[in-house]
C-alpha atoms as a PDB file:
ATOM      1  CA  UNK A   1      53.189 -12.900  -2.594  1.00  0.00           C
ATOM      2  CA  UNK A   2      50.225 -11.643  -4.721  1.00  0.00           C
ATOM      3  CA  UNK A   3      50.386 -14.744  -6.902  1.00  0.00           C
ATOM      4  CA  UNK A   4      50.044 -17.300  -3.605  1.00  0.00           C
ATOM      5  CA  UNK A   5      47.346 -15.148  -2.314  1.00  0.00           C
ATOM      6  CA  UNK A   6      45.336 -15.495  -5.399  1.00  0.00           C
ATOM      7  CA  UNK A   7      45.795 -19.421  -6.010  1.00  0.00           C
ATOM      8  CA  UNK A   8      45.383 -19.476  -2.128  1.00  0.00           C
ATOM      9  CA  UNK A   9      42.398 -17.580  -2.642  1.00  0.00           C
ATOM     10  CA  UNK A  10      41.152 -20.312  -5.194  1.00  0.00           C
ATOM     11  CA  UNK A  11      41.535 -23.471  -3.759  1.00  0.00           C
ATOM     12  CA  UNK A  12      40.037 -22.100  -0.432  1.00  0.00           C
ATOM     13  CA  UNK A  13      37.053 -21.322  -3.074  1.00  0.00           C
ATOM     14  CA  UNK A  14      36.788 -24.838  -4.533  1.00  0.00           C
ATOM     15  CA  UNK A  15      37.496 -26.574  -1.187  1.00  0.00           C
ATOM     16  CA  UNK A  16      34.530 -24.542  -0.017  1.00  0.00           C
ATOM     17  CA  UNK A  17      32.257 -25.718  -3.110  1.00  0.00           C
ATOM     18  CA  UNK A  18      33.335 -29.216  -2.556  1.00  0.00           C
ATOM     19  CA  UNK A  19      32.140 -29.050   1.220  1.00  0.00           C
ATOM     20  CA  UNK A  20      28.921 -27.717   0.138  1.00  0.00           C
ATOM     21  CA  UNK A  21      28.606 -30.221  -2.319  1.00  0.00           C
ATOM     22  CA  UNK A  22      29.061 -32.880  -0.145  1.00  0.00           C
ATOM     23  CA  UNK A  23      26.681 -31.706   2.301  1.00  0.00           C
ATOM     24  CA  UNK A  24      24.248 -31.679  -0.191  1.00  0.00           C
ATOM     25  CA  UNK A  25      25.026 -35.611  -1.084  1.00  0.00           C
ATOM     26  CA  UNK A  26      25.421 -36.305   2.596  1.00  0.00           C
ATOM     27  CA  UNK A  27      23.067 -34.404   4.628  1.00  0.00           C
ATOM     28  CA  UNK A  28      20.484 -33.329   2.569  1.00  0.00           C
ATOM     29  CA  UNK A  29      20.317 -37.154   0.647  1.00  0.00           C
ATOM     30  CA  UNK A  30      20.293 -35.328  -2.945  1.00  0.00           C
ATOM     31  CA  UNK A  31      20.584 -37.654  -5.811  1.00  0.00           C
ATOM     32  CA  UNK A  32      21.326 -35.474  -8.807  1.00  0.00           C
ATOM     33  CA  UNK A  33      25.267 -34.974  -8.564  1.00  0.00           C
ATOM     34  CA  UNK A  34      25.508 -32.390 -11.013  1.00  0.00           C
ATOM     35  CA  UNK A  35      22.431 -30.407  -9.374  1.00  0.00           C
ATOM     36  CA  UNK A  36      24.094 -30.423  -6.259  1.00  0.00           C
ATOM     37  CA  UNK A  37      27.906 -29.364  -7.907  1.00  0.00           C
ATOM     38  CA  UNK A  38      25.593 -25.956  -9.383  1.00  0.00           C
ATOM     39  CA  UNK A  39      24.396 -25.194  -6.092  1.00  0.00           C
ATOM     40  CA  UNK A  40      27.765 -25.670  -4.084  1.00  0.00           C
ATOM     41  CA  UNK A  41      29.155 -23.602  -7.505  1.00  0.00           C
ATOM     42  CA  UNK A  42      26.728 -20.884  -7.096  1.00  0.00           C
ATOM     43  CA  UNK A  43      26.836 -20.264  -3.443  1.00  0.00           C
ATOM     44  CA  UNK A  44      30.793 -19.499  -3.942  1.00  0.00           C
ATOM     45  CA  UNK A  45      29.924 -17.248  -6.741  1.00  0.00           C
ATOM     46  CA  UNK A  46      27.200 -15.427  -4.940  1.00  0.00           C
ATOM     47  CA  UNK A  47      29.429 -14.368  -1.837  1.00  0.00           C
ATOM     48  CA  UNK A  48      32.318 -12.836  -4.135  1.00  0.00           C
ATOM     49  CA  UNK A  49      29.127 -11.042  -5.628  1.00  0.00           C
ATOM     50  CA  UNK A  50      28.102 -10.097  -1.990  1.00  0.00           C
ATOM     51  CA  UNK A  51      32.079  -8.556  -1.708  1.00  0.00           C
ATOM     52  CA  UNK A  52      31.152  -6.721  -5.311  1.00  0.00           C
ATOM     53  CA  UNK A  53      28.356  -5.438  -4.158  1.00  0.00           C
ATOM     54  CA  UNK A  54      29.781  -4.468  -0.938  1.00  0.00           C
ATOM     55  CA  UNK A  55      31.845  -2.163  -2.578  1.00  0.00           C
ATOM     56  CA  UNK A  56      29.736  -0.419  -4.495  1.00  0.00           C
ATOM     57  CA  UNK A  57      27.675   0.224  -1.376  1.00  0.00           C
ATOM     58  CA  UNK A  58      30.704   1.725   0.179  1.00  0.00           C
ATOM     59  CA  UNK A  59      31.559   3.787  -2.727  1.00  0.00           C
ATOM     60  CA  UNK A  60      28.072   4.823  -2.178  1.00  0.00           C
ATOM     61  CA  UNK A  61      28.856   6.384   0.948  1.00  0.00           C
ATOM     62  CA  UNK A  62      31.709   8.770  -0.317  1.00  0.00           C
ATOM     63  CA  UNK A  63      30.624   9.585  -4.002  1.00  0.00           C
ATOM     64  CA  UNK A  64      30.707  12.874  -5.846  1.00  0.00           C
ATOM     65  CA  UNK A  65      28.256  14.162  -7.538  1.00  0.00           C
ATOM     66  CA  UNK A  66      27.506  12.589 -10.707  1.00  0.00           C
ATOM     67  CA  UNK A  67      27.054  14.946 -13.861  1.00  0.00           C
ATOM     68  CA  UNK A  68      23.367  14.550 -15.474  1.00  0.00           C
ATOM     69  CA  UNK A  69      24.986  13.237 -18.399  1.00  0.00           C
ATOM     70  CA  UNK A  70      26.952  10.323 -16.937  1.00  0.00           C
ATOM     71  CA  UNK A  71      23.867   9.223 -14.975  1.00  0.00           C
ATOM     72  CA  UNK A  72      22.954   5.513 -15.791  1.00  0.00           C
ATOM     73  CA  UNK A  73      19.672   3.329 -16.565  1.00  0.00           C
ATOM     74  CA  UNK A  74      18.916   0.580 -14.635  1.00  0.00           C
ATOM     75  CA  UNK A  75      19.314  -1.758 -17.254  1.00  0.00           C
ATOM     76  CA  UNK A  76      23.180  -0.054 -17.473  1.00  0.00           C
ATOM     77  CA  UNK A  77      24.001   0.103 -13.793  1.00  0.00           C
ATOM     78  CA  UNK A  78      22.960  -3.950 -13.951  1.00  0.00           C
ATOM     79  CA  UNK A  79      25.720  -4.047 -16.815  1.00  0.00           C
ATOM     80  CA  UNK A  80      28.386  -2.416 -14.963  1.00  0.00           C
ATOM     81  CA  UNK A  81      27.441  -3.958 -11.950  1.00  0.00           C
ATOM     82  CA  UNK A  82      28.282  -7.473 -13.590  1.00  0.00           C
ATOM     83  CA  UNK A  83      31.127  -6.166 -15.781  1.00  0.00           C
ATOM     84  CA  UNK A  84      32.615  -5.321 -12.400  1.00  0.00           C
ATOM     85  CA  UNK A  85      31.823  -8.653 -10.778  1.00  0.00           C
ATOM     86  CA  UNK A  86      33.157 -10.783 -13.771  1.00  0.00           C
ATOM     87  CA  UNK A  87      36.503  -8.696 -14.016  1.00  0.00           C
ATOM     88  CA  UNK A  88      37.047  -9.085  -9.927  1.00  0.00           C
ATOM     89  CA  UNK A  89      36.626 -13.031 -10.369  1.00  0.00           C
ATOM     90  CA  UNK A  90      38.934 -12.828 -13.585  1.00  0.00           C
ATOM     91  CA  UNK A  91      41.670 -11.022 -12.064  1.00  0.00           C
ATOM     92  CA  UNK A  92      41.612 -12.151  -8.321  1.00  0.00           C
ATOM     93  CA  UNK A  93      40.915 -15.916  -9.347  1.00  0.00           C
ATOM     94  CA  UNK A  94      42.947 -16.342 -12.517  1.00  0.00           C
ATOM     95  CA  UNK A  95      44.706 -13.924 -14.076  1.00  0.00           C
ATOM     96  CA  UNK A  96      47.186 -11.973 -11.203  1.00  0.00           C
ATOM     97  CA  UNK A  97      48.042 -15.925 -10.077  1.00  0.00           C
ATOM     98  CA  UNK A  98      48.266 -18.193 -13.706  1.00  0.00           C
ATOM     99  CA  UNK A  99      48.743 -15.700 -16.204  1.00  0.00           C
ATOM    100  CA  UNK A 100      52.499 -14.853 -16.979  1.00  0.00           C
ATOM    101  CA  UNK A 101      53.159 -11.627 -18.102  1.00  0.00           C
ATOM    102  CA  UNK A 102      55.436 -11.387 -21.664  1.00  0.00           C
ATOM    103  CA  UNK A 103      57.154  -8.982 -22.305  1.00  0.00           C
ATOM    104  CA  UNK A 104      56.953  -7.516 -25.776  1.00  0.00           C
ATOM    105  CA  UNK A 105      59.055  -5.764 -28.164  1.00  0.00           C
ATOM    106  CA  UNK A 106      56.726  -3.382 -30.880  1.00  0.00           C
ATOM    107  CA  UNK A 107      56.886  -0.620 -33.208  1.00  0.00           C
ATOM    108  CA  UNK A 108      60.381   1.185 -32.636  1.00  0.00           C
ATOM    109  CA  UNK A 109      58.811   4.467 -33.433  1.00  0.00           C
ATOM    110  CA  UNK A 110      56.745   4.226 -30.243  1.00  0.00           C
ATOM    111  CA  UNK A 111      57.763   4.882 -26.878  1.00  0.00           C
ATOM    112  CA  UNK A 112      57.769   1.808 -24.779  1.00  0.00           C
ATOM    113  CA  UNK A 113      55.190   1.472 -22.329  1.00  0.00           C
ATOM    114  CA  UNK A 114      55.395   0.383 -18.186  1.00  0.00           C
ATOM    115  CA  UNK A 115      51.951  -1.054 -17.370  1.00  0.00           C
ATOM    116  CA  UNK A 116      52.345  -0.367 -13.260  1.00  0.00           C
ATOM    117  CA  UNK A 117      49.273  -2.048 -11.139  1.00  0.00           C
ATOM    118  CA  UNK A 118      47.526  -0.925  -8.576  1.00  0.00           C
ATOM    119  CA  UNK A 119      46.868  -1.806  -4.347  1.00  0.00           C
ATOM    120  CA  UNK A 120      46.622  -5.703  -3.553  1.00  0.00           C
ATOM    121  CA  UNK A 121      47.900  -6.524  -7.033  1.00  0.00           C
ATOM    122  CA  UNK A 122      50.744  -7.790  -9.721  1.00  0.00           C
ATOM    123  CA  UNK A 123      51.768  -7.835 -13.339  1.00  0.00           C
ATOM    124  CA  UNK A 124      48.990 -10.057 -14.180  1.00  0.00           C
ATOM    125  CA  UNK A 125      46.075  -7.692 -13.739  1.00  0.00           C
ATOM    126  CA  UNK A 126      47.504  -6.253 -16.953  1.00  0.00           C
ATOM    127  CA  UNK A 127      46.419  -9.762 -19.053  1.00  0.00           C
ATOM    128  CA  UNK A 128      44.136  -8.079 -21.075  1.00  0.00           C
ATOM    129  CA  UNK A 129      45.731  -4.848 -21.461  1.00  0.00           C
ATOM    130  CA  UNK A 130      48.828  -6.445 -22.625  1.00  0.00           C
ATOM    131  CA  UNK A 131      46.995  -8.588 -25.404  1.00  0.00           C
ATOM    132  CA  UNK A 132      45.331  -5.234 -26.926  1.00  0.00           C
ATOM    133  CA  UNK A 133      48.819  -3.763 -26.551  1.00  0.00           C
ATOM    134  CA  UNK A 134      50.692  -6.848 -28.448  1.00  0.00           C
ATOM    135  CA  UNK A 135      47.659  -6.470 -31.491  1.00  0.00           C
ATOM    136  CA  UNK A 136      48.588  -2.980 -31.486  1.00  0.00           C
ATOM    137  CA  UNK A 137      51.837  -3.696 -31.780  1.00  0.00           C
ATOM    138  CA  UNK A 138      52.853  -1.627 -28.735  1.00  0.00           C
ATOM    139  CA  UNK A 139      55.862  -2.470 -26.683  1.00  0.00           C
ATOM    140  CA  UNK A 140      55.289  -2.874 -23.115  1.00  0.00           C
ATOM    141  CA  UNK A 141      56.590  -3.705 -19.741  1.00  0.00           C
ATOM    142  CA  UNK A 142      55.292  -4.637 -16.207  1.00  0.00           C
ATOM    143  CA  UNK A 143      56.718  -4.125 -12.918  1.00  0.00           C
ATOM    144  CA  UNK A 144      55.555  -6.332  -9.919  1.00  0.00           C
ATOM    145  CA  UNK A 145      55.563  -4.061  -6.983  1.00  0.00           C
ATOM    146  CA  UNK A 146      56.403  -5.901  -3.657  1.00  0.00           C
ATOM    147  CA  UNK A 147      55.863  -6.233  -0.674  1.00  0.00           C
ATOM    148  CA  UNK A 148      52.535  -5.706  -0.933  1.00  0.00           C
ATOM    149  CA  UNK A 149      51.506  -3.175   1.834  1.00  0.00           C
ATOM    150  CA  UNK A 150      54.568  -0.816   1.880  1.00  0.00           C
ATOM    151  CA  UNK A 151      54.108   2.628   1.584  1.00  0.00           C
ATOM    152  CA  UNK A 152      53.748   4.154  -1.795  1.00  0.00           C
ATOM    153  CA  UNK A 153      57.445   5.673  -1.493  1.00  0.00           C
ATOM    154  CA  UNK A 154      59.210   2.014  -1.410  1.00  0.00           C
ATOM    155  CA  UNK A 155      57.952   1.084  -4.727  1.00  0.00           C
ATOM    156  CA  UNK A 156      59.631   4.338  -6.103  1.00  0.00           C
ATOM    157  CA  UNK A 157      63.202   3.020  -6.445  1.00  0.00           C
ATOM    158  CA  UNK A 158      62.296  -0.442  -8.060  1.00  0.00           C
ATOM    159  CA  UNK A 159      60.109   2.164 -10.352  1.00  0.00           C
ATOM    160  CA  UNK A 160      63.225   4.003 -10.929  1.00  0.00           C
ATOM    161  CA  UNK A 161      65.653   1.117 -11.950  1.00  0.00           C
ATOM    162  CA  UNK A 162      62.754  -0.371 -14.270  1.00  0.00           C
ATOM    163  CA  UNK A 163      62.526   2.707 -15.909  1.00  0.00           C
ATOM    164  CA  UNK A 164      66.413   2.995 -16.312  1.00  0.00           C
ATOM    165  CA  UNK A 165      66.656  -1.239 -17.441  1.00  0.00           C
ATOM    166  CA  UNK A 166      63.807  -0.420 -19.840  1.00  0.00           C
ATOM    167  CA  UNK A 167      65.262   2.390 -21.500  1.00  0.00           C
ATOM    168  CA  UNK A 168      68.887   0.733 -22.040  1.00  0.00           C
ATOM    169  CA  UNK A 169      66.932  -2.526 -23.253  1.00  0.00           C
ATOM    170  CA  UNK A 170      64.792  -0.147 -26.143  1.00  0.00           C
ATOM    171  CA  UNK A 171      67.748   2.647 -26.785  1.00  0.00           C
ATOM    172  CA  UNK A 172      64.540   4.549 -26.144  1.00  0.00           C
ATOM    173  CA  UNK A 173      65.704   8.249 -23.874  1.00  0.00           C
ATOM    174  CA  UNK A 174      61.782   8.220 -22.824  1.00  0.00           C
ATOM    175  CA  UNK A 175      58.860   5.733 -22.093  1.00  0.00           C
ATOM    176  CA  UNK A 176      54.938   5.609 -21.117  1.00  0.00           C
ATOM    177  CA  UNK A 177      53.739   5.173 -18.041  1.00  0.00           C
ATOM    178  CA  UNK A 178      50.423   3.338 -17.234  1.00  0.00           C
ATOM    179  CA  UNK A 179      49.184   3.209 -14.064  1.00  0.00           C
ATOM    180  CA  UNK A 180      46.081   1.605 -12.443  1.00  0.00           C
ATOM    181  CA  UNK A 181      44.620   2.960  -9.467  1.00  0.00           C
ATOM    182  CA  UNK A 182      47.633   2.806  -6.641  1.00  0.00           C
ATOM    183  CA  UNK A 183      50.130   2.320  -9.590  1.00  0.00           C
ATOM    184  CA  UNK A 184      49.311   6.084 -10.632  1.00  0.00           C
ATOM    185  CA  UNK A 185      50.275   7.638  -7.664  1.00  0.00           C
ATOM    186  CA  UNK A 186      53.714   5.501  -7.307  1.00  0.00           C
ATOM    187  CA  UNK A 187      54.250   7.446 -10.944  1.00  0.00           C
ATOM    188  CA  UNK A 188      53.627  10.692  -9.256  1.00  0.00           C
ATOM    189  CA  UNK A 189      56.048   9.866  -6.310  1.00  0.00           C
ATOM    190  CA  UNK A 190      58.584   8.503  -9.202  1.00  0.00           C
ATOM    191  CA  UNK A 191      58.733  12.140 -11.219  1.00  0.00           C
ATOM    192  CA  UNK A 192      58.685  13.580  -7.920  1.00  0.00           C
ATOM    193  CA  UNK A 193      61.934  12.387  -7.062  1.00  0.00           C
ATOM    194  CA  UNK A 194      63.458  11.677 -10.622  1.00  0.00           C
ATOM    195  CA  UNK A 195      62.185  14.137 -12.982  1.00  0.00           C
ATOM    196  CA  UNK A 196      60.511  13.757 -15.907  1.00  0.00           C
ATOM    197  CA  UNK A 197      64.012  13.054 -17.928  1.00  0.00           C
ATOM    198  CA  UNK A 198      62.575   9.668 -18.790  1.00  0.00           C
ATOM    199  CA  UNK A 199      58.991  10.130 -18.835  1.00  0.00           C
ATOM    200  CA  UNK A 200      56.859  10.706 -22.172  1.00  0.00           C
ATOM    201  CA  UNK A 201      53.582  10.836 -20.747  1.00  0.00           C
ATOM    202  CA  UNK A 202      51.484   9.025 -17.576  1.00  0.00           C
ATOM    203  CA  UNK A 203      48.546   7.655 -18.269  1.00  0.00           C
ATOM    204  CA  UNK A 204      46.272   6.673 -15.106  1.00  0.00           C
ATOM    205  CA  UNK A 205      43.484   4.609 -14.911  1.00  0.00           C
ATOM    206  CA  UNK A 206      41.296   5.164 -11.580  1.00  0.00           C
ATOM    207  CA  UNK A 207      44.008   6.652  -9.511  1.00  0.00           C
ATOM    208  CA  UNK A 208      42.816   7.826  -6.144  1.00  0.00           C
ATOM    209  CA  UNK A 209      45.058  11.281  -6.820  1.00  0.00           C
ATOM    210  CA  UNK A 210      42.904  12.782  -4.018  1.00  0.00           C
ATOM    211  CA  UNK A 211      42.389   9.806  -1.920  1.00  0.00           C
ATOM    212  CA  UNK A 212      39.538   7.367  -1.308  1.00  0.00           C
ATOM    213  CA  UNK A 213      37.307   6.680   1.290  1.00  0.00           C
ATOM    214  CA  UNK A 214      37.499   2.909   0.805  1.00  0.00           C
ATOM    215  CA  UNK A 215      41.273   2.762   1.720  1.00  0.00           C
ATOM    216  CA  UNK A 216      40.074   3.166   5.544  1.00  0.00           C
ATOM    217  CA  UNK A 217      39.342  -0.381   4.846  1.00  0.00           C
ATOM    218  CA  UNK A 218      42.270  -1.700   3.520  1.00  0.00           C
ATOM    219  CA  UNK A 219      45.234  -2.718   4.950  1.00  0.00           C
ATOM    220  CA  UNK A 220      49.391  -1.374   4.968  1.00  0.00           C
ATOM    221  CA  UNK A 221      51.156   1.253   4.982  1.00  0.00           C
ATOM    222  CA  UNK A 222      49.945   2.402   1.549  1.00  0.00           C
ATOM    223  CA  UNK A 223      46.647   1.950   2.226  1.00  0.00           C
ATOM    224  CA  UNK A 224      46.579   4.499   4.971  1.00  0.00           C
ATOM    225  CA  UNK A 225      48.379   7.087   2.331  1.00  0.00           C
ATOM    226  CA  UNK A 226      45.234   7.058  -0.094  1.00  0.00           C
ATOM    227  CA  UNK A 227      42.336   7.497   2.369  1.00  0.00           C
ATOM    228  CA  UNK A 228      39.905  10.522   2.015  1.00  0.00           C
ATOM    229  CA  UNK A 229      38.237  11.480   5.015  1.00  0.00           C
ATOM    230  CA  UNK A 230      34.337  13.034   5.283  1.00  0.00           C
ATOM    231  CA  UNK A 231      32.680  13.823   2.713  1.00  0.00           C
ATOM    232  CA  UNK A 232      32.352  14.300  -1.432  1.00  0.00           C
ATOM    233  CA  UNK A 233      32.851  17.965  -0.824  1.00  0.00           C
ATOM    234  CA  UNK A 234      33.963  18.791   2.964  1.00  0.00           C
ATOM    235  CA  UNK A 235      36.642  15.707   3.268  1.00  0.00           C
ATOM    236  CA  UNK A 236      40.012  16.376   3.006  1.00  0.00           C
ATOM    237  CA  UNK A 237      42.855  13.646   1.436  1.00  0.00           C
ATOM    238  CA  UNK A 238      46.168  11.956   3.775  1.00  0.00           C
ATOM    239  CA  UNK A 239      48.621  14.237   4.956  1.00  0.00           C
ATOM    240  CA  UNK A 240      50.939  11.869   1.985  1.00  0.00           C
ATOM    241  CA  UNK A 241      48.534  12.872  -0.765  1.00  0.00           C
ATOM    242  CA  UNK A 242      49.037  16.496   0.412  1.00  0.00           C
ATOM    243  CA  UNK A 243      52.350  16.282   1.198  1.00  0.00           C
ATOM    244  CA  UNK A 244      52.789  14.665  -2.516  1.00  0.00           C
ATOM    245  CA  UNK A 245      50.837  17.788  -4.393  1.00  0.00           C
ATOM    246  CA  UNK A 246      53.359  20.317  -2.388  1.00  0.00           C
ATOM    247  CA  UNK A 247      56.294  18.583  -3.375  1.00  0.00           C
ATOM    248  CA  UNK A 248      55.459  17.903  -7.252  1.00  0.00           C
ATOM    249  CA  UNK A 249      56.662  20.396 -10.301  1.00  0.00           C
ATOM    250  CA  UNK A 250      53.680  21.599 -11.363  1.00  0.00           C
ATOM    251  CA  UNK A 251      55.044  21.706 -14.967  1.00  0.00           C
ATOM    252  CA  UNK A 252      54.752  17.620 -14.897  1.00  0.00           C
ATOM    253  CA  UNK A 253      50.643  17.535 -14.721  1.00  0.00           C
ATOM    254  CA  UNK A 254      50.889  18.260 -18.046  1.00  0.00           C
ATOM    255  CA  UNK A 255      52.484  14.968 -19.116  1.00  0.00           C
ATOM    256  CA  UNK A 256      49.036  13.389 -17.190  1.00  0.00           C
ATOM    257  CA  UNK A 257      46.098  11.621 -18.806  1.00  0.00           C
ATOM    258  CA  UNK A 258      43.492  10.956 -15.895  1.00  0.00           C
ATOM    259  CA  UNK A 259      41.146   8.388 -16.672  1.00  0.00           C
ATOM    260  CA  UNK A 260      38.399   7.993 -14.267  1.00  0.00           C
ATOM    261  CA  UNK A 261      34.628   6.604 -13.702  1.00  0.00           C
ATOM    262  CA  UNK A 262      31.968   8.121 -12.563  1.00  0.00           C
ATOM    263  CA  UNK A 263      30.750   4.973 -11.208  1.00  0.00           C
ATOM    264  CA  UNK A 264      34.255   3.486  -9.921  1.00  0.00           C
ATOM    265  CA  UNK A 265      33.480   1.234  -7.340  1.00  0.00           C
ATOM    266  CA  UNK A 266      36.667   1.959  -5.360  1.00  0.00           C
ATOM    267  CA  UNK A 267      38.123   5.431  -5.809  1.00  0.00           C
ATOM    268  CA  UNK A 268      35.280   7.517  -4.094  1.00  0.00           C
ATOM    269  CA  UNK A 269      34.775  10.459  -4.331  1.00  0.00           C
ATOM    270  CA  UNK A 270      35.317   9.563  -7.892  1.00  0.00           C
ATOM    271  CA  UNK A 271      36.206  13.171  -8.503  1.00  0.00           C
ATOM    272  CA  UNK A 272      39.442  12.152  -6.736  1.00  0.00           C
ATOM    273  CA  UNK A 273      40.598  10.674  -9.907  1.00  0.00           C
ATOM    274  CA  UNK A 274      40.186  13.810 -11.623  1.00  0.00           C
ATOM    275  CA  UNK A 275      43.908  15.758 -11.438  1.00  0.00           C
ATOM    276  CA  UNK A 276      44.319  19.799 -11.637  1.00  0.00           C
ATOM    277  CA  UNK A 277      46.255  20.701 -14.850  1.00  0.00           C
ATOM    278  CA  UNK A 278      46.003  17.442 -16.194  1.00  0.00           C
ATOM    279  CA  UNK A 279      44.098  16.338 -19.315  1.00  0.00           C
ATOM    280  CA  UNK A 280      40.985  14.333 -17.649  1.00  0.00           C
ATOM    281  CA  UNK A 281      38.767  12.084 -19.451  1.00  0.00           C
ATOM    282  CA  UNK A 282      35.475  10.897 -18.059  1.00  0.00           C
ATOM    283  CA  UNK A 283      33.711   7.677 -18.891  1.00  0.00           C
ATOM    284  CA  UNK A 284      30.718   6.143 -17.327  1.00  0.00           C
ATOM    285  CA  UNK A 285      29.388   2.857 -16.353  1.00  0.00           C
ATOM    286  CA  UNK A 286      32.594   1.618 -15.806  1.00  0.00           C
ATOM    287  CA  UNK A 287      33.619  -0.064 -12.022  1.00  0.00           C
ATOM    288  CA  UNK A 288      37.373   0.295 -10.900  1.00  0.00           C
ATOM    289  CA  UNK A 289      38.838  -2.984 -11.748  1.00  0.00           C
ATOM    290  CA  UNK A 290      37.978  -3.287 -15.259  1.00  0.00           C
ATOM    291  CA  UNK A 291      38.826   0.277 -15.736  1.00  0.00           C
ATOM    292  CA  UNK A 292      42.131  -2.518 -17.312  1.00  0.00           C
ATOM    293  CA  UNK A 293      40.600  -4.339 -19.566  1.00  0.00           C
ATOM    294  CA  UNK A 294      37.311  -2.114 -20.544  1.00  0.00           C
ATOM    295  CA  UNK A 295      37.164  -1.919 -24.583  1.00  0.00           C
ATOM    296  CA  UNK A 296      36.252   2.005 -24.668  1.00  0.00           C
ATOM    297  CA  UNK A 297      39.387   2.450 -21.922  1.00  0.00           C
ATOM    298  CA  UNK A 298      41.915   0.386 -23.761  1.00  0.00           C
ATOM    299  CA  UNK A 299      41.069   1.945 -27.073  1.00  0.00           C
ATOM    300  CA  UNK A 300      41.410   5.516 -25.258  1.00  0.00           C
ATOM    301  CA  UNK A 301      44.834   4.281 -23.951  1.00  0.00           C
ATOM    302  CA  UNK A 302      45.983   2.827 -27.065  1.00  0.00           C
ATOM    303  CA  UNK A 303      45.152   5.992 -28.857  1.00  0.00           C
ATOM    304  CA  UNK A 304      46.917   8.208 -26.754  1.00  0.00           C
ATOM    305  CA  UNK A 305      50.277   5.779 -26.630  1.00  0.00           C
ATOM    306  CA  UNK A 306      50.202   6.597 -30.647  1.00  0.00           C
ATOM    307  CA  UNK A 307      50.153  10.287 -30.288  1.00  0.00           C
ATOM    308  CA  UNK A 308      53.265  10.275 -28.437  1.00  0.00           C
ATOM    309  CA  UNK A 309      56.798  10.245 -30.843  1.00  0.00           C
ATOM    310  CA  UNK A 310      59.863   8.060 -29.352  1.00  0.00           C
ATOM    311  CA  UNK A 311      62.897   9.834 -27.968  1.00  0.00           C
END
């Protein structure tokens, strides 16, 4: 589903930029072709950066405090403001509909890792991830998590038997989870139910572990799960997200890395990404969706997959 969407998604983009460049040949009598292609080009490109920017003025409207050391320049909020906008085209335009995930086979000595995506996405978000993982010789794994807008429990048992087909495939009695966003909270609901029998460690990547105030605007079933309601610091998360923390073993937060932005551009607060007896790491100037494919998170990720033994 996710892959028609996003070469839907592209040809509606380029039939748009063809109409616009023929308006500008037709109506508007311009001569230079290629003048008129750049401004048909650019009009596309500056409404997905009015959706970018949308975001970030939603995020806006929910945000936690930022600590006086993660504050940002101008000249840095322009840079993650455009980091942001480039990995959104990347992702939604080429990668989650062209790019193929492979699976790869590394070091035995590592656990094998399950790259899980987040809300509105597939195994292809992971393009760039996956290439820093095959360099690093890293085995790895997706999981495409369908259909799109169930609730955050349904995904749980294809988690499960991926889990199970990954660890017969590897002779491997443990793996690593990676989760972006969304795909960190099906891990939670997965050990929930299952254990942590099979799980090494969880690493998440902008996971909305206390909700989101952007997920009012989403759609699904899963959607409505992650919301936060009111504000940074008098809001309360879904009755799921509550009903989740109840239910979990406490003893499993310590198998959690929690990466998170101050600046993500979709979890907000962006506290919410910050889980209680869990090791937390902080970065800045940083938006949600490259939170995948950032160098300074993929090195963090990659560091921590090597610290854990195979089992």
């Amino acid at each position: 589903m996710v892959i028609r969407a996003t070469r839907i998604l592209l040809s509606v983009q380029l039939l748009i930029a063809a109409a616009l460049y023929l308006l500008a040949i037709k109506r508007f009598d311009m001569s230079n072709h290629l003048l008129a292609a750049l401004l048909a080009i650019g009009v596309v490109l500056l409404v997905r950066m009015a959706i970018t920017a949308n975001n970030f003025g939603l995020a806006w409207l929910y945000r936690s405090e930022t600590p006086v050391h993660h504050r940002l320049s101008r000249a840095t909020a322009i840079r993650l403001f455009l980091t942001e906008y480039c990995a959104s085209m990347i992702t939604s335009s080429w990668t989650m509909g062209f790019c193929t995930f492979r699976e790869w086979r590394g070091k035995a000595e590592l656990p094998p890792v399950l790259l899980v995506h987040g809300y509105g996405c597939n195994s292809g978000y992971w393009h760039f991830m996956s290439r820093a993982l095959r360099q690093a010789d890293i085995s790895h794994y997706t999981i495409d998590l369908e259909p799109v807008f169930a609730g955050i429990d349904q995904f749980v048992p294809a988690l499960h038997a991926r889990i199970e087909e990954i660890c017969r495939m590897t002779g491997q009695r443990k793996l690593i989870i990676v989760g972006h966003s969304m795909g960190g909270l099906v891990a939670r609901a997965y050990l929930r139910d299952h254990g942590a029998a099979r799980v090494a460690r969880v690493i998440t990547l902008g996971t909305p572990h206390r909700g989101t105030g952007l997920a009012r605007f989403g759609a699904g079933h899963n959607s409505r799960q992650m919301r936060w309601r009111g504000s940074a610091t008098e809001g309360r998360c879904s009755a799921w997200l509550a009903r989740l923390e109840r239910a979990e073993d406490p003893a499993a937060r310590s198998l959690f890395l929690s990466i998170y932005s101050h600046q993500d551009n979709i979890v907000s607060p962006q506290l919410s990404s910050s889980l209680p007896g869990a090791v937390n790491i902080e970065f800045n100037g940083v938006g949600h969706v490259a939170l995948g494919m950032h160098p300074r998170v993929v090195k963090e990720v990659i560091a921590t997959i090597r610290q854990v033994p195979a089992a």
